[in-house]
C-alpha atoms as a PDB file:
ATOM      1  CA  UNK A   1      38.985  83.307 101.596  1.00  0.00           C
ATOM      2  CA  UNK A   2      38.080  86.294  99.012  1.00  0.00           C
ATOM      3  CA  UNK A   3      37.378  89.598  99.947  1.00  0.00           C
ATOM      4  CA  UNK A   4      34.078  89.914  98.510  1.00  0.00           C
ATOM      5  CA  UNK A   5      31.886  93.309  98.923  1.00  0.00           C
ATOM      6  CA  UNK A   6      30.802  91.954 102.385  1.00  0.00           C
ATOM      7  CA  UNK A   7      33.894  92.670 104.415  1.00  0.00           C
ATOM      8  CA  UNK A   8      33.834  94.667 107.438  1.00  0.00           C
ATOM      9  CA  UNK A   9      35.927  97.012 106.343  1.00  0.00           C
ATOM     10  CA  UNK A  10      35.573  99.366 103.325  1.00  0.00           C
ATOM     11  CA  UNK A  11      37.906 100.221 100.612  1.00  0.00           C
ATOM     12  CA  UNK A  12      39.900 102.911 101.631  1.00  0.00           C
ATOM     13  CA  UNK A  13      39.472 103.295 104.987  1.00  0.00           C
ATOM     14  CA  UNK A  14      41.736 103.064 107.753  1.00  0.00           C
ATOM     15  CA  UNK A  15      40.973  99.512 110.202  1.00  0.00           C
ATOM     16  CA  UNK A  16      42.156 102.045 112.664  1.00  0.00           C
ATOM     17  CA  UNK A  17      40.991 105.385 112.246  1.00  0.00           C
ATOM     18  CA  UNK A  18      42.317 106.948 115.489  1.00  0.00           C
ATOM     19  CA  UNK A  19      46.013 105.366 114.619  1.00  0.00           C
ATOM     20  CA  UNK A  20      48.585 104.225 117.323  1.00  0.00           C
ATOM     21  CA  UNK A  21      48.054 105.118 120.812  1.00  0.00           C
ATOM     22  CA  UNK A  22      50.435 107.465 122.290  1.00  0.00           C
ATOM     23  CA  UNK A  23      52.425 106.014 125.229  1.00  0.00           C
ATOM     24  CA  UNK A  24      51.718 106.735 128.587  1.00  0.00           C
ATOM     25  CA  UNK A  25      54.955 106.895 130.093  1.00  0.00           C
ATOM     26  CA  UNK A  26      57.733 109.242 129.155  1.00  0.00           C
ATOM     27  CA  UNK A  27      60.818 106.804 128.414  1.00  0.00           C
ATOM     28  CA  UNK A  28      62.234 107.333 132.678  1.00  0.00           C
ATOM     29  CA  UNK A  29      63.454 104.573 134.742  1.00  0.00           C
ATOM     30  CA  UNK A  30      62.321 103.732 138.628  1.00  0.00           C
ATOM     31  CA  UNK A  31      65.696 105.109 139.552  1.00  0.00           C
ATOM     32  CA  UNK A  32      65.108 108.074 137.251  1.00  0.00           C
ATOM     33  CA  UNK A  33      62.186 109.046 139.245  1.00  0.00           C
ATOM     34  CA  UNK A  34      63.406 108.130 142.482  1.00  0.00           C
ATOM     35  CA  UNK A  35      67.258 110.088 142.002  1.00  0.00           C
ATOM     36  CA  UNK A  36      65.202 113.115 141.074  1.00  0.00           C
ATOM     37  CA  UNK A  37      63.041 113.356 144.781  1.00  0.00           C
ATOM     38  CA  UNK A  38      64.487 115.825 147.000  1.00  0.00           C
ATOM     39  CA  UNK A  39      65.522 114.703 150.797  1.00  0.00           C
ATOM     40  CA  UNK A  40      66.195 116.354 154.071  1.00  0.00           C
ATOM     41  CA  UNK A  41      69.272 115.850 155.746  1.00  0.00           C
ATOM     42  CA  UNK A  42      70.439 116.927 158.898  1.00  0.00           C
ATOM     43  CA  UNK A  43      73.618 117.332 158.831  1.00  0.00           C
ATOM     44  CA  UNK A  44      75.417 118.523 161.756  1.00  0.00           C
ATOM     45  CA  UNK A  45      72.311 119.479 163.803  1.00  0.00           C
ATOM     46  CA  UNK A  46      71.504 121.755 160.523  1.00  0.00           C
ATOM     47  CA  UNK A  47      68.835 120.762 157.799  1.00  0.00           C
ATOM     48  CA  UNK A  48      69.538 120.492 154.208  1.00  0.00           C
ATOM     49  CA  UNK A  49      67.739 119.193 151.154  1.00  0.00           C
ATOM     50  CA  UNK A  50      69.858 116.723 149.232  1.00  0.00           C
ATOM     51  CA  UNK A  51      68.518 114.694 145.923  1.00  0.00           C
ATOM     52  CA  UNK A  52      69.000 111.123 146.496  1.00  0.00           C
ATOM     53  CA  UNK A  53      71.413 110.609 144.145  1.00  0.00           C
ATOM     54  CA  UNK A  54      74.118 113.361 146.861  1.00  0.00           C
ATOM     55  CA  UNK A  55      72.746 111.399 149.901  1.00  0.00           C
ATOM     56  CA  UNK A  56      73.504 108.389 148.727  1.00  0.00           C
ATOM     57  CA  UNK A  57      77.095 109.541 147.587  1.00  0.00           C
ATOM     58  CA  UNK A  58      76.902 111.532 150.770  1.00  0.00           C
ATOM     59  CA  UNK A  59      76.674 107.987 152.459  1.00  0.00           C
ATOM     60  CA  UNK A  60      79.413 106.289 150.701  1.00  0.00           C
ATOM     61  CA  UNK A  61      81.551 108.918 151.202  1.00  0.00           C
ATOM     62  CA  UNK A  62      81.329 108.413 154.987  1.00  0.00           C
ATOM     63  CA  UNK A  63      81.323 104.276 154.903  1.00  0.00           C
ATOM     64  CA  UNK A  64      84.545 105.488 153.048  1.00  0.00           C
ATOM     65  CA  UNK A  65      85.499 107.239 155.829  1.00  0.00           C
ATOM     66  CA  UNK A  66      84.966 104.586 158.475  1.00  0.00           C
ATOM     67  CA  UNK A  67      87.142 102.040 156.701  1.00  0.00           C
ATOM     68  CA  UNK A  68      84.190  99.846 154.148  1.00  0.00           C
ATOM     69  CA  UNK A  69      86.520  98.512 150.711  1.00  0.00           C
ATOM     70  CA  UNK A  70      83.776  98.491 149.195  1.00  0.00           C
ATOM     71  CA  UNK A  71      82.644 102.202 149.592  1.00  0.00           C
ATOM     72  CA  UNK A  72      86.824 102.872 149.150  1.00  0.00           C
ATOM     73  CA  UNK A  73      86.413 101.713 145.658  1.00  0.00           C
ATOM     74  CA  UNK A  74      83.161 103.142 145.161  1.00  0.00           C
ATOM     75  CA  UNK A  75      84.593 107.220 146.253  1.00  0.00           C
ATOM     76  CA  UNK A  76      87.301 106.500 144.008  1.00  0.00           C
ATOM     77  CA  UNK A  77      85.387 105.888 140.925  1.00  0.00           C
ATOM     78  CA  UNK A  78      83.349 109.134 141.945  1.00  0.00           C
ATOM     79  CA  UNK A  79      86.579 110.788 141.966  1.00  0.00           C
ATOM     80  CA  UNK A  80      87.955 109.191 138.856  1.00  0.00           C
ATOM     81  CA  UNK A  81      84.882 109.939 136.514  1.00  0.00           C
ATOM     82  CA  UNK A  82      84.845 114.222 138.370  1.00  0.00           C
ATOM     83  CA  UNK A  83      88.523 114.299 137.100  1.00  0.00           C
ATOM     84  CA  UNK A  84      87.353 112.704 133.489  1.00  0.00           C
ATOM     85  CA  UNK A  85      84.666 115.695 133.507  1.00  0.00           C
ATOM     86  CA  UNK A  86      86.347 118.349 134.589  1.00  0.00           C
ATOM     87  CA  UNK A  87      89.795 117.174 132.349  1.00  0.00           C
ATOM     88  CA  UNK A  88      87.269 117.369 129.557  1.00  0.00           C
ATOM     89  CA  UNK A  89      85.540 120.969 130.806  1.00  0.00           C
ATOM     90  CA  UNK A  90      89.365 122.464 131.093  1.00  0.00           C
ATOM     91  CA  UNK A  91      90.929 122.066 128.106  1.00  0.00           C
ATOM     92  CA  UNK A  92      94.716 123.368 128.305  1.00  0.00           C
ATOM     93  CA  UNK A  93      95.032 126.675 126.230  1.00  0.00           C
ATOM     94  CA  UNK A  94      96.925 125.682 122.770  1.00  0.00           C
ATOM     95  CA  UNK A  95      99.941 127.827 123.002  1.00  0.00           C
ATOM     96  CA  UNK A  96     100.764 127.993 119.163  1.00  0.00           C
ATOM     97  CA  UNK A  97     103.345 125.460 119.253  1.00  0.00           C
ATOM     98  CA  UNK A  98     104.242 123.532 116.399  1.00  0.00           C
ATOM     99  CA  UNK A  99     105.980 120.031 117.148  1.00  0.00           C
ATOM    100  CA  UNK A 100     108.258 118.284 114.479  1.00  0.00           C
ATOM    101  CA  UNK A 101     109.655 114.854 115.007  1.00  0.00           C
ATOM    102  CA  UNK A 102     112.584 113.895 112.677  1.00  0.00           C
ATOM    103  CA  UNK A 103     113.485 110.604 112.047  1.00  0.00           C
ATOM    104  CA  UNK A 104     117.338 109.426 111.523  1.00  0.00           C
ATOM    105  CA  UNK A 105     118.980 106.171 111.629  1.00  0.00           C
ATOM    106  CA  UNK A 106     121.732 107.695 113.152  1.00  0.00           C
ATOM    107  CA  UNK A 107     119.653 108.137 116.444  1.00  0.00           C
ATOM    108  CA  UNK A 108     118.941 104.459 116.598  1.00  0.00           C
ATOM    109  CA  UNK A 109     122.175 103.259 116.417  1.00  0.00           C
ATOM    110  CA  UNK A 110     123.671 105.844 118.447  1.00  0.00           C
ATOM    111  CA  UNK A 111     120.620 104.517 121.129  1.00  0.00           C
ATOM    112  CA  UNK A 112     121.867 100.803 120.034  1.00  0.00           C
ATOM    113  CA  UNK A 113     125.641 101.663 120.494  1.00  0.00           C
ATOM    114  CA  UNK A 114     124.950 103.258 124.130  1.00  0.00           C
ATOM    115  CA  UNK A 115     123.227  99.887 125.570  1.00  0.00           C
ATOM    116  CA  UNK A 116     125.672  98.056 123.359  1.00  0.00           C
ATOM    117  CA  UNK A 117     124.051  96.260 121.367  1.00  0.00           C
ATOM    118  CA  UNK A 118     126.013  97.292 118.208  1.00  0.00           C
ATOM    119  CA  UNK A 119     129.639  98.160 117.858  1.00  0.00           C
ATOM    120  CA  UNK A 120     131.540  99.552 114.464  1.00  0.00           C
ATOM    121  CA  UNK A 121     133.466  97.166 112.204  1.00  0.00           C
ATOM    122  CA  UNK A 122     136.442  97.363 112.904  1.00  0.00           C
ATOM    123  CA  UNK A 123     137.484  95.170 109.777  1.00  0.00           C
ATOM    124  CA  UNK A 124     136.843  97.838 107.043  1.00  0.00           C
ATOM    125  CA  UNK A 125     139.169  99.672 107.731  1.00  0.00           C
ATOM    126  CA  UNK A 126     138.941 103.468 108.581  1.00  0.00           C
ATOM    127  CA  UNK A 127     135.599 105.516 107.194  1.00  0.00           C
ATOM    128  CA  UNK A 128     133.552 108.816 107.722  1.00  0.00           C
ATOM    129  CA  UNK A 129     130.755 106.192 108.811  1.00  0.00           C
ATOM    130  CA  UNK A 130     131.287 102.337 109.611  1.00  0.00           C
ATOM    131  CA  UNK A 131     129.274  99.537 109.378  1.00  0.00           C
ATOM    132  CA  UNK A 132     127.931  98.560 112.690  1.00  0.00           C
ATOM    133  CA  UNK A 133     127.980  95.125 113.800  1.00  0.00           C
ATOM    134  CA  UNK A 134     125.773  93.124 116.277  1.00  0.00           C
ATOM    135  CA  UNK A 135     127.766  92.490 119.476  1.00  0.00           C
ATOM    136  CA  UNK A 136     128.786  88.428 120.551  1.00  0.00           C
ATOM    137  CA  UNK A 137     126.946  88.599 123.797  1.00  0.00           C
ATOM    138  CA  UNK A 138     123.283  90.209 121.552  1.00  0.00           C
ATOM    139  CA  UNK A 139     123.409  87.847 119.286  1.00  0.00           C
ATOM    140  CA  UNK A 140     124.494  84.749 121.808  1.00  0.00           C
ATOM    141  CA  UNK A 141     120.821  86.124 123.808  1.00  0.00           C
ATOM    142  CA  UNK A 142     118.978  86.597 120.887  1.00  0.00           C
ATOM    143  CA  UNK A 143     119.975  82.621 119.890  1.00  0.00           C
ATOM    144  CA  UNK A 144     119.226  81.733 123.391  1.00  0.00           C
ATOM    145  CA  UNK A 145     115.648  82.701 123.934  1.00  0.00           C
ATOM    146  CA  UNK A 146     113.097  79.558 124.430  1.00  0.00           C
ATOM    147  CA  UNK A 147     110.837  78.876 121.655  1.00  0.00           C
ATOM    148  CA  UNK A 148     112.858  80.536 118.682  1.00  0.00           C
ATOM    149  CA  UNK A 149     111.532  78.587 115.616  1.00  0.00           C
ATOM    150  CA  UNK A 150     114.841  76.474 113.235  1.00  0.00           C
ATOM    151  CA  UNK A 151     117.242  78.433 112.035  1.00  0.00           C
ATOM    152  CA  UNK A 152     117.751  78.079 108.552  1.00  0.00           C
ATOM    153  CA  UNK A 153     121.823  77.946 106.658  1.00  0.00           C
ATOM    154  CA  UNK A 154     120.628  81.761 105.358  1.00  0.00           C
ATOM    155  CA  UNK A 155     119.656  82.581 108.560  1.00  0.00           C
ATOM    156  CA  UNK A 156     122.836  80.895 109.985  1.00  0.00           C
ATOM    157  CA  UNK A 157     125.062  82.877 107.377  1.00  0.00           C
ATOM    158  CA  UNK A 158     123.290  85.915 108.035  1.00  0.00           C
ATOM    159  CA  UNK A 159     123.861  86.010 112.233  1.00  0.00           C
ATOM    160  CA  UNK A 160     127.745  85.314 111.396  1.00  0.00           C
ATOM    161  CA  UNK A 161     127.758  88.412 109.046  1.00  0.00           C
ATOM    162  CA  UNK A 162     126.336  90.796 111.171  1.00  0.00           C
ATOM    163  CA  UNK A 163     127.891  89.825 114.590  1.00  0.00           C
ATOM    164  CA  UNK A 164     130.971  91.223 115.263  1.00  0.00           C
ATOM    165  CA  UNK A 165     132.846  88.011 116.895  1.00  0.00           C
ATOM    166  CA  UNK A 166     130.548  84.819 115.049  1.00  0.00           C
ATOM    167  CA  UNK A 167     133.204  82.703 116.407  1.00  0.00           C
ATOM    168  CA  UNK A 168     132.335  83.202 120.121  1.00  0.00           C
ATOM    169  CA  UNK A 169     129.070  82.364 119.374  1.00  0.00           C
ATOM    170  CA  UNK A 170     127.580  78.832 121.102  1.00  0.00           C
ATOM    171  CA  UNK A 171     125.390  77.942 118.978  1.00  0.00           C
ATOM    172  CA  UNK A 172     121.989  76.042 120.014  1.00  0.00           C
ATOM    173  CA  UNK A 173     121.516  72.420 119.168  1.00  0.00           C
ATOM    174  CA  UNK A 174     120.474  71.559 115.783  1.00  0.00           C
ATOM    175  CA  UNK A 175     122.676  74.196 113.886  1.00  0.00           C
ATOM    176  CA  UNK A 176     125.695  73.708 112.094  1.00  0.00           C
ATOM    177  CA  UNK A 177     127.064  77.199 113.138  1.00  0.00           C
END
């Protein structure tokens, strides 16, 4: 099919001159329109307007009231998602402080030592800072847990070096300890 000179459109010319029609609709839901309709209430033998969207809340709020789960859970979203806002509105005031974290090893195994966990060796003889050594009854736990994959002769040599009585140690089936 060639577009020979009797085509029913010219060169150059727009098939649709008046383009794209706009839509007719601005981009609103149902509930959109209905939320934003303004209700009377009476309330306590006095009138008031409410917007659906309060009545309805309104409404949950006493189902809440009377005892309905349902509505329960609903009033404490409501309340969860205010909080959220006004968490968000109120920023605290920064006060200028300046936080610094430092990091020491020293903290851990004084935090290790306290549960004990660790203990110092005892074998070195007397130092400004001993070795620490993994206690029997860590180590025995840490052997005993379900599901720990093989241990390997390295690993094996490695629990007797660090723990501070190997000897005690039962070990689990399959290892030469």
């Amino acid at each position: 099919m060639s577009r020979g000179g009797d085509t029913r459109f010219t060169k150059g010319q727009s098939g649709n001159p008046a383009g794209r029609p706009q839509k007719r609709r601005p981009n609103v839901s149902a509930f959109d329109i209905i939320f934003d309709k303004v209700l009377t209430v009476n309330q306590g033998g006095r009138e008031r307007e409410l917007s659906v969207d309060e009545a309805l809340q309104l409404q949950t709020y006493q189902a809440a009231l009377k005892g309905s789960k349902m509505a329960i859970r609903q009033v404490l979203k409501m309340i969860e998602k205010r909080e959220v806002a006004v968490a968000k509105r109120n920023k605290p005031a920064s006060r200028g402080l300046k936080i610094e974290h430092e990091y020491c090893s020293d903290n851990a195994s004084e935090a290790l030592a306290i549960l004990d966990l660790i203990e110092p060796d005892t074998s070195l003889g007397d130092q400004d800072k001993p070795r620490m050594k993994v206690t029997t009854w860590a180590a025995q736990a840490a052997l005993g847990r379900p599901g720990k994959r093989k241990l390997e002769e390295k690993d094996i040599k490695n629990i007797k070096l660090f723990t501070s009585n190997p000897d005690q140690i039962k070990w689990p089936r399959g290892c030469a300890g």
